[in-house]
C-alpha atoms as a PDB file:
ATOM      1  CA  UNK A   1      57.350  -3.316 -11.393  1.00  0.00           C
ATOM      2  CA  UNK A   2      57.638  -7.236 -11.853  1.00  0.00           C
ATOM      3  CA  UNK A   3      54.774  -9.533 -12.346  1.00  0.00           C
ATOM      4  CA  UNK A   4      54.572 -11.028  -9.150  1.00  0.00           C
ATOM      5  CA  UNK A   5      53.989  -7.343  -7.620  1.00  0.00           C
ATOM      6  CA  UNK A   6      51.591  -6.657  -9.779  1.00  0.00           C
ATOM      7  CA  UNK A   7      49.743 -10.061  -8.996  1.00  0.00           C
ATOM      8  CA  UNK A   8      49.894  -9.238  -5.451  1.00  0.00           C
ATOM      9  CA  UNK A   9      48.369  -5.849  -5.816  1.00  0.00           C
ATOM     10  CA  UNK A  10      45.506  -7.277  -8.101  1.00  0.00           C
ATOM     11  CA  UNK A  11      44.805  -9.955  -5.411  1.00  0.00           C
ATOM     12  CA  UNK A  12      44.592  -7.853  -2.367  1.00  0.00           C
ATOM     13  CA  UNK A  13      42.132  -5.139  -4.519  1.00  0.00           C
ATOM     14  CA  UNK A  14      39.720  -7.968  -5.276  1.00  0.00           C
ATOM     15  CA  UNK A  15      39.768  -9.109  -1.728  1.00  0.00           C
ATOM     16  CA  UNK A  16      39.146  -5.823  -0.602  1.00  0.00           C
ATOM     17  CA  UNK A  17      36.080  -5.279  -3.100  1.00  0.00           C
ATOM     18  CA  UNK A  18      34.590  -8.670  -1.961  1.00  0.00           C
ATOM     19  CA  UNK A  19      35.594  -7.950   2.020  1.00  0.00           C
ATOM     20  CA  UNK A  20      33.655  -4.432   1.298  1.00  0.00           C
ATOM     21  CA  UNK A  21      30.675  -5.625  -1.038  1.00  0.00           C
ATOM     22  CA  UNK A  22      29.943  -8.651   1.633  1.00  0.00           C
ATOM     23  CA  UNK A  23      30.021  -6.057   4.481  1.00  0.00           C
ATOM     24  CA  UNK A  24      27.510  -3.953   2.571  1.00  0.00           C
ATOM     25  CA  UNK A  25      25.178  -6.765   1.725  1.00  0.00           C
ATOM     26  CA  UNK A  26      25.143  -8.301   5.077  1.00  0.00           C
ATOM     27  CA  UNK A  27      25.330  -5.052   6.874  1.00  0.00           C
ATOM     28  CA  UNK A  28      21.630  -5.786   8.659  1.00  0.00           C
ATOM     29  CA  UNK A  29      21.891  -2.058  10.397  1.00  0.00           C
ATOM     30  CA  UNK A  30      20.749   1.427   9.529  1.00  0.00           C
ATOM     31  CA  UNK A  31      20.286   4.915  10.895  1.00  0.00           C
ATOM     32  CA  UNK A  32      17.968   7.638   9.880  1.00  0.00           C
ATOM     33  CA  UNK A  33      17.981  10.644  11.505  1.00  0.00           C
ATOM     34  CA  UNK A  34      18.351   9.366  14.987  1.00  0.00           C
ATOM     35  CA  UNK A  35      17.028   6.706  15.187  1.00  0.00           C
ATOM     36  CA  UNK A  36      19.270   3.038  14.816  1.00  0.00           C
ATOM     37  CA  UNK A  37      17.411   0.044  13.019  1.00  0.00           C
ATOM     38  CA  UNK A  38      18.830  -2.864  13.308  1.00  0.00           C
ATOM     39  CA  UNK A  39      17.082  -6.022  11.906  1.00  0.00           C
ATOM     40  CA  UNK A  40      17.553  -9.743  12.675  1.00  0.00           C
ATOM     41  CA  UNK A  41      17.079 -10.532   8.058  1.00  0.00           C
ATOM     42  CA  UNK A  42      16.346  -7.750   6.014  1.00  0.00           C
ATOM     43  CA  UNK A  43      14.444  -9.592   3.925  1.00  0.00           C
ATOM     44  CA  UNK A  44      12.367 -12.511   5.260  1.00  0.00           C
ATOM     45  CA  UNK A  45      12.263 -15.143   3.454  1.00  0.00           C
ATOM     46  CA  UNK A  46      10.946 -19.015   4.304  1.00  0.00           C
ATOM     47  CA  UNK A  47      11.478 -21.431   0.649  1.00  0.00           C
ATOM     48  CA  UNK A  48      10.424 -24.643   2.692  1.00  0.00           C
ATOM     49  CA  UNK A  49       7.880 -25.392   4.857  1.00  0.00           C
ATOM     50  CA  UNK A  50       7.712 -28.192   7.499  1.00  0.00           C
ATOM     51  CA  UNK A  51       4.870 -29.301   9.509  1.00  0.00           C
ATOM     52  CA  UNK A  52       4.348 -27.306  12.214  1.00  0.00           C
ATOM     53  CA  UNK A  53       6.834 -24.661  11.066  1.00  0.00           C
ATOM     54  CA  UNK A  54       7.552 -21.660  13.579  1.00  0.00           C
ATOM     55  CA  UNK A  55      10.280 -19.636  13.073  1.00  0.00           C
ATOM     56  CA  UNK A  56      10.561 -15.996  14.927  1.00  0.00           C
ATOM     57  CA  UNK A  57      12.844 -12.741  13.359  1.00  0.00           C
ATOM     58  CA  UNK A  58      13.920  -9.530  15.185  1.00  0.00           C
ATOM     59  CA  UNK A  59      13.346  -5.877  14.615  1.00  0.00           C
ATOM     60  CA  UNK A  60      15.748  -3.559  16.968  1.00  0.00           C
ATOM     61  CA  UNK A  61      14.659   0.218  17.265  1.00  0.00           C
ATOM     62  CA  UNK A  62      16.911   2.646  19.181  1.00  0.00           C
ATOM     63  CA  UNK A  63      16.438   6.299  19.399  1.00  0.00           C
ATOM     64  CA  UNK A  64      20.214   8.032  19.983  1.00  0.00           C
ATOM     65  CA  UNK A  65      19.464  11.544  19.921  1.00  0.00           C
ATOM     66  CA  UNK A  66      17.814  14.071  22.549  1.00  0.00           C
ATOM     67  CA  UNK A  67      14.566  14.154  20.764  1.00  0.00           C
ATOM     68  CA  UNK A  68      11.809  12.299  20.329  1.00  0.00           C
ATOM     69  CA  UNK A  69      10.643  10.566  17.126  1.00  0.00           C
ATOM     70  CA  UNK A  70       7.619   8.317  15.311  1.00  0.00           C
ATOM     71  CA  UNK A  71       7.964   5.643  12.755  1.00  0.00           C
ATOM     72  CA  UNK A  72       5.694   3.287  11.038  1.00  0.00           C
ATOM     73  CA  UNK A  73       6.140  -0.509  10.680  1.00  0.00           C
ATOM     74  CA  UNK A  74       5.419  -1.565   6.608  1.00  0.00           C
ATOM     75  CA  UNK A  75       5.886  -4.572   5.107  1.00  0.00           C
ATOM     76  CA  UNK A  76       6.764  -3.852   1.703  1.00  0.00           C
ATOM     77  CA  UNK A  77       8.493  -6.175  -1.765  1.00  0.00           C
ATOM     78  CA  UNK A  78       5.979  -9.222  -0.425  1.00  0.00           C
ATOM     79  CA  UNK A  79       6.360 -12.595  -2.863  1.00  0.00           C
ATOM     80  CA  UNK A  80       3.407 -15.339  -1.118  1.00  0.00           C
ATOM     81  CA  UNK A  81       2.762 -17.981  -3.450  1.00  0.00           C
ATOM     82  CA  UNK A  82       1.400 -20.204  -0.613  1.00  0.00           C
ATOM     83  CA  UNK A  83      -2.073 -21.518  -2.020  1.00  0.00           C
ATOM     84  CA  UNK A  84      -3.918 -21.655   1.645  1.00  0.00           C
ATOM     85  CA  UNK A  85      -2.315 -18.155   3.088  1.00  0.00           C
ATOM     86  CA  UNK A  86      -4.670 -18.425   6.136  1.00  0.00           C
ATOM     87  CA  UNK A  87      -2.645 -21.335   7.365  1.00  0.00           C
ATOM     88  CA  UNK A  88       0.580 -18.968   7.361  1.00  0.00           C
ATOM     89  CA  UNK A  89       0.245 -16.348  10.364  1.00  0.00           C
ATOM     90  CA  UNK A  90       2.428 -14.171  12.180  1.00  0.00           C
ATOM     91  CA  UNK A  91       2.237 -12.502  15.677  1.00  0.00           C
ATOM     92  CA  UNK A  92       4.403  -9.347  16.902  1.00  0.00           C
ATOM     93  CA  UNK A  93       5.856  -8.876  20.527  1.00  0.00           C
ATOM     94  CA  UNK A  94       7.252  -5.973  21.602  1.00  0.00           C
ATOM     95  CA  UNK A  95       9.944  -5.057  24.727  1.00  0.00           C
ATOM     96  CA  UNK A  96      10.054  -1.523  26.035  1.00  0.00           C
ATOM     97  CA  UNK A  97       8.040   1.708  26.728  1.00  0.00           C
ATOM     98  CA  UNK A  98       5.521   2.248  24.720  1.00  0.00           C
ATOM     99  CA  UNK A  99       5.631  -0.553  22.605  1.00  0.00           C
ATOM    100  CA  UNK A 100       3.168  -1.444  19.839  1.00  0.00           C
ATOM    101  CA  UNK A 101       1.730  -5.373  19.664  1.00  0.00           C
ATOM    102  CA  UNK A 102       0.218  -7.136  17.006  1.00  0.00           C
ATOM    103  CA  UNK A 103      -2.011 -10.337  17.837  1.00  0.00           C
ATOM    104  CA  UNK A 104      -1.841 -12.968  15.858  1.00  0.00           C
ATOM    105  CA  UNK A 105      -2.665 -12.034  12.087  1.00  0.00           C
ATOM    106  CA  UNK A 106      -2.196 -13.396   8.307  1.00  0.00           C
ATOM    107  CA  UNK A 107       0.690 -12.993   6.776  1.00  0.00           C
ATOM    108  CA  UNK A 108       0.324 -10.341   3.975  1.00  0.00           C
ATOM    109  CA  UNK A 109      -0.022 -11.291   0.258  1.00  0.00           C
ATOM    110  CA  UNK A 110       1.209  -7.489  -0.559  1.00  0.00           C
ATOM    111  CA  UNK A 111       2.815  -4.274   0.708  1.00  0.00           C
ATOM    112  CA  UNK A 112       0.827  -3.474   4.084  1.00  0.00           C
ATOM    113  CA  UNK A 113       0.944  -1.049   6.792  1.00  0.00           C
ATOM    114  CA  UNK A 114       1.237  -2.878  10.117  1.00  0.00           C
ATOM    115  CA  UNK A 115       1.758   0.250  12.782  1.00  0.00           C
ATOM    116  CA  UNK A 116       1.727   3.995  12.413  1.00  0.00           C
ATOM    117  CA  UNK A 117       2.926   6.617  14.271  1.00  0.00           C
ATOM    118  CA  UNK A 118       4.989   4.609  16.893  1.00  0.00           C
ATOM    119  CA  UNK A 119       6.416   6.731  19.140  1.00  0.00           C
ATOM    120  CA  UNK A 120       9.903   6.299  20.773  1.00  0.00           C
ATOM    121  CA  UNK A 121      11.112   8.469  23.233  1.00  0.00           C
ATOM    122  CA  UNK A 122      14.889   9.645  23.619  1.00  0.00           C
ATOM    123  CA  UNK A 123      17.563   7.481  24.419  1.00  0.00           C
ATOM    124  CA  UNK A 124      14.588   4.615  24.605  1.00  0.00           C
ATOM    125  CA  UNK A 125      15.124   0.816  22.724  1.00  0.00           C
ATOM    126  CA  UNK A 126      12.069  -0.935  21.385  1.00  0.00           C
ATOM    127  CA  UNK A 127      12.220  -5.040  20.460  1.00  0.00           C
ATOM    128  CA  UNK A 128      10.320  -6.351  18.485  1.00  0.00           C
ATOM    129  CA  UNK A 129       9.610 -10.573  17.972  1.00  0.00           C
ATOM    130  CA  UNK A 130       8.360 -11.775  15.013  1.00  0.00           C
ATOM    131  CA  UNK A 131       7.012 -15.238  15.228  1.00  0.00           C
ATOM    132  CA  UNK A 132       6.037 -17.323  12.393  1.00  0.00           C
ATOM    133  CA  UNK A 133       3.868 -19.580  12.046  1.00  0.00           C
ATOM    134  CA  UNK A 134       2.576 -22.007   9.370  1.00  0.00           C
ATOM    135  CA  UNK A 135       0.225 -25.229   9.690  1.00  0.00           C
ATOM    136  CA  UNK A 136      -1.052 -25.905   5.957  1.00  0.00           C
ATOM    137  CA  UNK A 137       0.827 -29.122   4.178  1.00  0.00           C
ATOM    138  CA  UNK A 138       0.792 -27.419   0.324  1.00  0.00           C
ATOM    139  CA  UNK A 139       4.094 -26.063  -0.752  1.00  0.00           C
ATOM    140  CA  UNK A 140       4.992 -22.152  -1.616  1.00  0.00           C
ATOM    141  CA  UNK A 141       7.791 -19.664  -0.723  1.00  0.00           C
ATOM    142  CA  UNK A 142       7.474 -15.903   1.035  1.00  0.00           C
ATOM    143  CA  UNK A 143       9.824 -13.022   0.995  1.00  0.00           C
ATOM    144  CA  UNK A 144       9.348  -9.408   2.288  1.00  0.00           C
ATOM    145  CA  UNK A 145      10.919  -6.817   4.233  1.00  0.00           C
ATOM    146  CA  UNK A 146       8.963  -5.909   7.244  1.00  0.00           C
ATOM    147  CA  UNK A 147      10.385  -2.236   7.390  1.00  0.00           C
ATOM    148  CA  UNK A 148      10.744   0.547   9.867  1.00  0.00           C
ATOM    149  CA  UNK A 149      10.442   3.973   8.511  1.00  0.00           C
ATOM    150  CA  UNK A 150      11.843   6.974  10.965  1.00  0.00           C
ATOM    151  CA  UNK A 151      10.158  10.534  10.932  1.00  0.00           C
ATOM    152  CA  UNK A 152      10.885  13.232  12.922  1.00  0.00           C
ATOM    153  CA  UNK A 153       8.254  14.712  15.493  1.00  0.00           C
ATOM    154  CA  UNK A 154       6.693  17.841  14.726  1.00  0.00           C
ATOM    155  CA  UNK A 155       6.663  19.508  18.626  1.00  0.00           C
ATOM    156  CA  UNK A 156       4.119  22.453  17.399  1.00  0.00           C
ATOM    157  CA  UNK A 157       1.597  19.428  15.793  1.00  0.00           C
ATOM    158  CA  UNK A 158       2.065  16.912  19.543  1.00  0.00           C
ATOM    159  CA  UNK A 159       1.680  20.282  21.908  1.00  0.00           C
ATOM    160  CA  UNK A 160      -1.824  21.036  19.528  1.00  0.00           C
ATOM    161  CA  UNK A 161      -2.802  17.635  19.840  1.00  0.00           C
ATOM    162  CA  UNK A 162      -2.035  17.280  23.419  1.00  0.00           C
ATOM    163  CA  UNK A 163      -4.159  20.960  23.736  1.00  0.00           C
ATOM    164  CA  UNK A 164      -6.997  19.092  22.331  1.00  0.00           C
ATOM    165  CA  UNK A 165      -7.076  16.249  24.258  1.00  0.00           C
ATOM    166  CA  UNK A 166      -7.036  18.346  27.357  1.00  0.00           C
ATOM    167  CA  UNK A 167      -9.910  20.674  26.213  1.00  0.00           C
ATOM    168  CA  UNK A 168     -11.973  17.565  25.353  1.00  0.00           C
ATOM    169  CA  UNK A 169     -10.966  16.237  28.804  1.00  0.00           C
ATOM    170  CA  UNK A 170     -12.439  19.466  30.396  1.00  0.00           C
ATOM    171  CA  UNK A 171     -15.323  19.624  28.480  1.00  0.00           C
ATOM    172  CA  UNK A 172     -16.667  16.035  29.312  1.00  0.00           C
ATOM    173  CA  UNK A 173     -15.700  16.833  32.743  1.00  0.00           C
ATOM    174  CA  UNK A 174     -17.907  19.858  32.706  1.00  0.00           C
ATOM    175  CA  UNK A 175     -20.766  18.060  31.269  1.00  0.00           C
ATOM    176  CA  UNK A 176     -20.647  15.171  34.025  1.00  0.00           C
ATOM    177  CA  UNK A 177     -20.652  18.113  36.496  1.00  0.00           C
ATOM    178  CA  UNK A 178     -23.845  19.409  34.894  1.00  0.00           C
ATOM    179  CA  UNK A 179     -25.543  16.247  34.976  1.00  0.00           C
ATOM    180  CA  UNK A 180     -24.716  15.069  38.632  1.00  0.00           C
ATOM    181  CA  UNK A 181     -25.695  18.677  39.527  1.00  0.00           C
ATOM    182  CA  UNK A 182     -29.115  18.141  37.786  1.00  0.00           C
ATOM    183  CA  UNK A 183     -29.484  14.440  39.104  1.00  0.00           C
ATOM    184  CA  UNK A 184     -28.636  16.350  42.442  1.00  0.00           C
ATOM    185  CA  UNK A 185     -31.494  18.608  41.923  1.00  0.00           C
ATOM    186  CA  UNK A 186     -34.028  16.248  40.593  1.00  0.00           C
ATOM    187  CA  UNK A 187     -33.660  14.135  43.423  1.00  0.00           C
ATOM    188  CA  UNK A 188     -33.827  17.288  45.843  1.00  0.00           C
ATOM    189  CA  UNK A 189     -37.013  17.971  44.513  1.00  0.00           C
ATOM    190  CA  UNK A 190     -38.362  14.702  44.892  1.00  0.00           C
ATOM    191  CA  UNK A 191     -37.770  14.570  48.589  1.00  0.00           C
ATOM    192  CA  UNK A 192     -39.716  17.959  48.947  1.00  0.00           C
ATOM    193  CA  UNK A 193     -42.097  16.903  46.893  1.00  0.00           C
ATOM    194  CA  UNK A 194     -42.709  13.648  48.718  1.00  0.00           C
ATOM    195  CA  UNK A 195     -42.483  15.609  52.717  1.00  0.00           C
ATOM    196  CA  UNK A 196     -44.927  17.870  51.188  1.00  0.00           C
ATOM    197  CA  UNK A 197     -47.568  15.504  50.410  1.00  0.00           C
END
């Protein structure tokens, strides 16, 4: 094998390894389980900041499969070194059924749990909008990933839960029964009372 072969091959293996480790490192989607995540940066980061900055980021959330799933919304590896972190805020909007909002709220300093047990029904998409916002004038830099984390729902633990909520619905049903009934008869014997005399 000549030289010039041997270049060739070397070439097109170190463009493949490059092709293969950019795809990896840029590769902004992931599935667990069922469910797709698919995020706009996976890790946010903001190094300057303008007056009046606002900058929004995206958080897609597909479930593919037949069954239903939660998953809980962390931020997690957070870097603030802004001096005034009240100035630096962030507000999440959300698109589909039974989406999960966040009003406007500080931007974390550390690892924080923003939403628990979200749940997303099969075949359903949730979107969520990040929006940024900062109006201090001192400089700093934030990074963190604001990360969804997939479980799968335990059917025996929802049916128990939903049992519970129905008993409790009965039961304070029952008791506002009982006490119309009794207003019922207080007032009943008010009247006689009163035609008596």
């Amino acid at each position: 094998m000549n030289k010039k072969k041997i270049g060739l091959i070397i070439v097109i293996i170190l463009v493949l390894g490059i092709g293969l480790f950019l795809v990896l490192r840029c590769n902004k989607t992931e599935k667990v389980n069922d469910v797709k995540i698919t995020y706009s940066d996976k890790v946010i980061k903001f190094n300057n900041f303008s007056k009046n900055f606002k900058e929004e980021k995206t958080i897609k959330v597909v479930n593919t499969g037949k069954e239903s799933h939660t998953y809980s919304l962390e931020w997690e590896a957070v870097k603030n070194t802004l001096a005034k972190q009240n100035t630096f805020t962030y507000e999440i909007k959300c698109t589909g059924p039974r989406c999960a909002e966040l009003g406007t709220s500080q931007v974390p300093v550390a690892s924080a749990k923003v939403y628990q047990q979200v749940l997303i029904e099969a075949g359903k998409t949730q979107e969520y909008k990040i929006i940024f916002t900062y109006n201090g004038s001192d400089k700093g830099k934030f990074s963190g990933k604001l990360k969804v984390y997939p479980e799968i729902i335990d059917k025996k633990k929802i049916e128990e839960q939903e049992k519970k909520e129905r008993e409790k619905m009965e039961q304070e049903m029952k008791e506002r029964r009982e006490k119309e009934q009794k207003q019922e008869a207080k007032k009943s014997n008010t009247k006689e009372s009163k035609t008596k005399a």
